[in-house]
N, C-alpha and C. Protein backbone atom coordinates (compact mmCIF):
# COMPACT_ATOMS: atom_id res chain seq x y z
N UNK A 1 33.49 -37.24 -26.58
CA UNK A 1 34.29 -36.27 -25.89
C UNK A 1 34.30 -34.94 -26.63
N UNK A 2 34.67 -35.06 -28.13
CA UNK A 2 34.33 -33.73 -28.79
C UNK A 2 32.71 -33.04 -28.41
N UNK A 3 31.85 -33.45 -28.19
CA UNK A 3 30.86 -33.19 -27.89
C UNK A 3 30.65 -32.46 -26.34
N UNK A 4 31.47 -33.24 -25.46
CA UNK A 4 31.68 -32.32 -24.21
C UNK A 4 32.35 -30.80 -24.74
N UNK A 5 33.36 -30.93 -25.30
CA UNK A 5 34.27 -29.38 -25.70
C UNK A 5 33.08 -28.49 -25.76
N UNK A 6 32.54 -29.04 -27.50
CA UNK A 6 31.80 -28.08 -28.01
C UNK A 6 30.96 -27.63 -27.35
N UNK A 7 30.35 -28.16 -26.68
CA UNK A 7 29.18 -27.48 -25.91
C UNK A 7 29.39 -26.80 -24.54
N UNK A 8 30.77 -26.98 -24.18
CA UNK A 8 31.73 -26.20 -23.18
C UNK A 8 31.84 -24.87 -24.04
N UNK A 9 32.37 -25.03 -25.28
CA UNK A 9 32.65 -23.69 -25.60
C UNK A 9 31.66 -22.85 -26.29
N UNK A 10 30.52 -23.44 -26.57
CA UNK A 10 29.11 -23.14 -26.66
C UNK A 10 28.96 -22.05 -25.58
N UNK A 11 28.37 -22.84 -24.21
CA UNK A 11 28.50 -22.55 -23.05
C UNK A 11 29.51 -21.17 -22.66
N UNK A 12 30.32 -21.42 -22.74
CA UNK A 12 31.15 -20.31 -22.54
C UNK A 12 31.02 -18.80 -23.23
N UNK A 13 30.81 -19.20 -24.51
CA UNK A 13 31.10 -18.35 -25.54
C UNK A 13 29.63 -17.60 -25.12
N UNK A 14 28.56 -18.16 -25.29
CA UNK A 14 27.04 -17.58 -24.45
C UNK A 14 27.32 -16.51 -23.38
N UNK A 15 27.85 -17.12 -22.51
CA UNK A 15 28.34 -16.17 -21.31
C UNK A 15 28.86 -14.72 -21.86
N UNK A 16 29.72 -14.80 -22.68
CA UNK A 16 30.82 -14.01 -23.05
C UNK A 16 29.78 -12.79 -23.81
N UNK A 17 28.88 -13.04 -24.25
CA UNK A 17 28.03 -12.43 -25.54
C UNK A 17 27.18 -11.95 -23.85
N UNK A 18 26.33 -12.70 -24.10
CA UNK A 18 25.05 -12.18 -23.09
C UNK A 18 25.47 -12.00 -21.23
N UNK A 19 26.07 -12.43 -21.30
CA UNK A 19 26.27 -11.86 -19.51
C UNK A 19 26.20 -13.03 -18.77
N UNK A 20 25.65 -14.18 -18.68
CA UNK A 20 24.83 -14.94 -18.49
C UNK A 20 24.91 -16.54 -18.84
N UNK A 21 25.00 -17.48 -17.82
CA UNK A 21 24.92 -18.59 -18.38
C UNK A 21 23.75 -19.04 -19.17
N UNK A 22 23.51 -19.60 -20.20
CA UNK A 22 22.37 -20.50 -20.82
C UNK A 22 21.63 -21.11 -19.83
N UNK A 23 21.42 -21.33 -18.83
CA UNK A 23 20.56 -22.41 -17.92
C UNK A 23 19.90 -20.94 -16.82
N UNK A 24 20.65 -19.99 -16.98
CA UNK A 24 20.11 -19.07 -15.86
C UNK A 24 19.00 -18.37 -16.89
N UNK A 25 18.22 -18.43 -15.71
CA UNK A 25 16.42 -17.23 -15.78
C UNK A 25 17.09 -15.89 -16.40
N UNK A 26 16.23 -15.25 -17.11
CA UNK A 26 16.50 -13.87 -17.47
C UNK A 26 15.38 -13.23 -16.67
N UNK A 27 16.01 -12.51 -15.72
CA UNK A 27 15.13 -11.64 -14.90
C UNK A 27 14.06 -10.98 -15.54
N UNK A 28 12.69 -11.03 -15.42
CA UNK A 28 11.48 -9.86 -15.72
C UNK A 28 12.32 -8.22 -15.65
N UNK A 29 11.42 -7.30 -16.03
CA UNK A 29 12.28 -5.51 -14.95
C UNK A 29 11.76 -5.86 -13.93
N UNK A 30 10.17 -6.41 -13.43
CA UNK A 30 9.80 -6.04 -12.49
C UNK A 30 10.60 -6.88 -11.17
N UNK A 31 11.33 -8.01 -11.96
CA UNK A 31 11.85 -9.07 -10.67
C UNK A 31 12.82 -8.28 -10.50
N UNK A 32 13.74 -7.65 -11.45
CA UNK A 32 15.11 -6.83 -11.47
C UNK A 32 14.75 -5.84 -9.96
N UNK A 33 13.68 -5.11 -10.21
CA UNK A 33 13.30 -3.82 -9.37
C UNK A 33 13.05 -4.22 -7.92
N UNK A 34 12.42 -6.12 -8.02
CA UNK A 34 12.07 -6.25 -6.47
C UNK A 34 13.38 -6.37 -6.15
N UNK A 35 14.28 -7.22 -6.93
CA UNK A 35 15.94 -7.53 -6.15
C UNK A 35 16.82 -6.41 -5.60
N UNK A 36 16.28 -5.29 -6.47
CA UNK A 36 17.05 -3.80 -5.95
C UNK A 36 16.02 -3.70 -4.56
N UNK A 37 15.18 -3.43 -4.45
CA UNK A 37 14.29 -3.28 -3.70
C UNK A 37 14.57 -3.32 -2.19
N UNK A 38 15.19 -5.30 -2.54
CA UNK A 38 15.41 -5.75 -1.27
C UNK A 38 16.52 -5.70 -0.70
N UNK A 39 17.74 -5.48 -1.58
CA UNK A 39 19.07 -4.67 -1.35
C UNK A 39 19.34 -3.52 -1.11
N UNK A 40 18.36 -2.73 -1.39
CA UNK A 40 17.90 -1.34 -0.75
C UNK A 40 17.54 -1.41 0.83
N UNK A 41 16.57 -1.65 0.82
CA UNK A 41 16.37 -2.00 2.66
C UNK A 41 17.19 -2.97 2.81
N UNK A 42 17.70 -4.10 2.70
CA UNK A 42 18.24 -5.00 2.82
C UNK A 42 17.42 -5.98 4.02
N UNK A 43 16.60 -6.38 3.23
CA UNK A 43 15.60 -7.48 3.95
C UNK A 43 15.76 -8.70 2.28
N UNK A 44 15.27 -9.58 3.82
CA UNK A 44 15.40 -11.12 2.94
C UNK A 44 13.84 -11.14 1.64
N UNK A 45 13.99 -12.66 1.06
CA UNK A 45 13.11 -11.92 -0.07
C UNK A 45 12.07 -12.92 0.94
N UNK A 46 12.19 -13.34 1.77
CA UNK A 46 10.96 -13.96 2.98
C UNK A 46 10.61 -12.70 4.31
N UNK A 47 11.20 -11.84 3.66
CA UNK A 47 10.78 -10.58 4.63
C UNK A 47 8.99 -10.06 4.66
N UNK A 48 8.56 -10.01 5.96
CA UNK A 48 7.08 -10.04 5.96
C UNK A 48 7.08 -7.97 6.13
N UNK A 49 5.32 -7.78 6.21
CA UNK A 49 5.47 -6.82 5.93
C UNK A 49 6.22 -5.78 7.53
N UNK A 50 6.20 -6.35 8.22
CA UNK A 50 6.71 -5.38 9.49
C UNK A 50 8.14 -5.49 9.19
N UNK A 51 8.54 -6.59 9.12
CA UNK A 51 10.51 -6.10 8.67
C UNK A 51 10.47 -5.29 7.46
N UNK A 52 10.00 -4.90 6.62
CA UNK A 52 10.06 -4.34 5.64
C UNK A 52 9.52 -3.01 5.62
N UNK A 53 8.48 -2.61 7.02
CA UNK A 53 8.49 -1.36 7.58
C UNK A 53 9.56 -0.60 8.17
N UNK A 54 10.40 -1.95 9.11
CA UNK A 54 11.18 -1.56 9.53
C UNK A 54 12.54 -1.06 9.26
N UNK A 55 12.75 -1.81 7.92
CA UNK A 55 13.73 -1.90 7.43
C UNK A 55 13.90 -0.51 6.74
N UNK A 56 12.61 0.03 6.00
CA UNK A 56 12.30 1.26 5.70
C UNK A 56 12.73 2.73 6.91
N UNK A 57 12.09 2.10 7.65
CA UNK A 57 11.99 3.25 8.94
C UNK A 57 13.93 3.53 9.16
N UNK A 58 14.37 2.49 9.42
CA UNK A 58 16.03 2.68 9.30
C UNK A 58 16.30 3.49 8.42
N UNK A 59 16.39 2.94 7.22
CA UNK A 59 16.89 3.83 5.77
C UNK A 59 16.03 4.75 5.59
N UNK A 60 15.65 5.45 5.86
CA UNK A 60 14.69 6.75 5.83
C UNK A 60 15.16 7.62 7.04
N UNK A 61 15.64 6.99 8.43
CA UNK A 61 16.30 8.12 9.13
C UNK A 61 17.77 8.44 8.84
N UNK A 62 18.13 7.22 8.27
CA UNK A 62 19.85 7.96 7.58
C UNK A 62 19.79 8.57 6.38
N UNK A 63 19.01 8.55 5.60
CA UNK A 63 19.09 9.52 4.14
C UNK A 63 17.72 10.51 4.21
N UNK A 64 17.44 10.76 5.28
CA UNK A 64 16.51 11.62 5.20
C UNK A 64 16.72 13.21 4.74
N UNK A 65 16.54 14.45 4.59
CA UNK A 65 17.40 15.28 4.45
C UNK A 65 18.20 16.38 5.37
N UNK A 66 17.45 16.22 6.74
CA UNK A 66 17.37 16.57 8.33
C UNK A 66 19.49 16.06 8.54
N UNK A 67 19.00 14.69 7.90
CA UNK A 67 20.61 14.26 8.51
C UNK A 67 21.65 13.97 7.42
N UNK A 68 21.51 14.86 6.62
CA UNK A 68 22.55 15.16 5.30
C UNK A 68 21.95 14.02 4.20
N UNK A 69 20.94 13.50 4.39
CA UNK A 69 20.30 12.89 2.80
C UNK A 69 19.43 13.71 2.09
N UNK A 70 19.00 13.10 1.15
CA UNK A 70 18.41 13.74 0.00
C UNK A 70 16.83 13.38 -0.24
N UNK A 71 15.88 14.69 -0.85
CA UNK A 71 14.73 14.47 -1.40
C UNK A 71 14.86 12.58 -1.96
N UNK A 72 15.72 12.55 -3.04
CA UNK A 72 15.72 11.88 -3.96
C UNK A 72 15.96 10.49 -3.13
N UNK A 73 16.51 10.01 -2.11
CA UNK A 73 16.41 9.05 -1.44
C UNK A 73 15.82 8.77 -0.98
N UNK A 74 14.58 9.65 -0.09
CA UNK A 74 13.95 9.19 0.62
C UNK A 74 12.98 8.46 -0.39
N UNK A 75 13.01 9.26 -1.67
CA UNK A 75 11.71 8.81 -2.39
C UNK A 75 12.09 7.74 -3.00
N UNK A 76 13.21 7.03 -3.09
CA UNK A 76 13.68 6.12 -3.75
C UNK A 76 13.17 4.87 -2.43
N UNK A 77 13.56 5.30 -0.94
CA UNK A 77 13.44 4.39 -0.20
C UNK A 77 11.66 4.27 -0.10
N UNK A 78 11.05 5.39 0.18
CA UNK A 78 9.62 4.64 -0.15
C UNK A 78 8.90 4.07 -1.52
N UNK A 79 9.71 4.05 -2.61
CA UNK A 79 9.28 3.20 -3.89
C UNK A 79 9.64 1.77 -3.51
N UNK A 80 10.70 1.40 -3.36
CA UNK A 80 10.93 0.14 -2.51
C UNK A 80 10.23 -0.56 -1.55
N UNK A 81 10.07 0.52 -0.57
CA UNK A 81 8.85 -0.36 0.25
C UNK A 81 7.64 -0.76 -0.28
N UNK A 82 6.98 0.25 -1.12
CA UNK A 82 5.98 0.50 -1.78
C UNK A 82 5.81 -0.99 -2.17
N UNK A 83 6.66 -1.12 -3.69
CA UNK A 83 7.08 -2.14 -3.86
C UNK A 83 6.83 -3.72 -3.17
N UNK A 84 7.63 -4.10 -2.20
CA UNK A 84 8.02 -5.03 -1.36
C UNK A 84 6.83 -5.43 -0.58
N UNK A 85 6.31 -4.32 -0.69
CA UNK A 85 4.59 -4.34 0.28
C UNK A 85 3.70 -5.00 -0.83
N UNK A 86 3.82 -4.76 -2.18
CA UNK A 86 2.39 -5.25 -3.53
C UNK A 86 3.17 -6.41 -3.99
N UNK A 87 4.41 -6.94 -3.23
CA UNK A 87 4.81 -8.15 -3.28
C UNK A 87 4.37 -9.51 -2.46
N UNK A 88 3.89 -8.88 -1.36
CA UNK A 88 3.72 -9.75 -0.39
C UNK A 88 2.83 -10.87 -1.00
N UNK A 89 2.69 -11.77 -0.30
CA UNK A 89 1.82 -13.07 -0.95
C UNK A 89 0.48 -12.60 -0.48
N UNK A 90 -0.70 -13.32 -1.06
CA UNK A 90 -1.73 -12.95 0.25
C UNK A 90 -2.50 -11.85 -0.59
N UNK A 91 -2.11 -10.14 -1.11
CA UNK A 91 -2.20 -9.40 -1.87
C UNK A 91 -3.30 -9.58 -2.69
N UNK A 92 -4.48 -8.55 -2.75
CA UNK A 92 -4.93 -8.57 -3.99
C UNK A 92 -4.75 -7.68 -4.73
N UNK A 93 -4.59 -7.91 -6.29
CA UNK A 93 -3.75 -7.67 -7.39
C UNK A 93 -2.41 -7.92 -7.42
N UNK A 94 -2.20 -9.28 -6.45
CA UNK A 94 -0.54 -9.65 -7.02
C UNK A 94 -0.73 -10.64 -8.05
C-alpha cells in the first residue's frame, strides 16, 4: 500500500513540475503546430484535403482585411492549410 502512495505522489508531484502526466506523449513542435493548425480551421485531424480547403476558404473570408481582418491572419490561415495539406497521408515527402 505504501507503494501505491508513493508513486501517487510521484505521479502527482511530475505533473506539478512538468505540466504533464508521466504516461502522456510529449508533443514534437511540429505535432504542436499541426494541433494549432487544426484548431485554427477547426477541422478534424481525419479531415481530407477538400474540408481543409474549405475550412480555409471560411476563415480567410472572416479575417481577411476587406472585412476588418488582418495581413497577419490571413497569412497565419494559409500556413495552416499549407500545413494540414503536407500532412495528408498519401504525400510525398511526408
Amino acid at each position: 500500500m505504501k507503494l501505491v502512495v508513493l508513486a501517487g505522489a510521484i505521479c502527482v508531484g511530475y505533473k506539478l513540475i512538468t505540466g504533464r502526466w508521466p504516461w502522456e506523449k510529449k508533443l514534437t513542435t511540429r505535432q504542436q503546430a499541426v494541433f494549432r493548425a487544426r484548431q485554427l480551421l477547426g477541422v478534424e485531424a481525419q479531415a481530407g484535403r477538400e474540408e481543409i480547403l474549405a475550412a480555409h476558404k471560411r476563415l480567410v473570408a472572416m479575417v481577411h482585411p476587406d472585412r476588418g481582418g488582418t495581413n497577419d491572419q490571413v497569412h497565419e490561415a494559409n500556413a495552416a492549410r499549407d500545413l494540414l495539406i503536407d500532412e495528408l497521408p498519401g504525400r510525398l515527402g511526408s
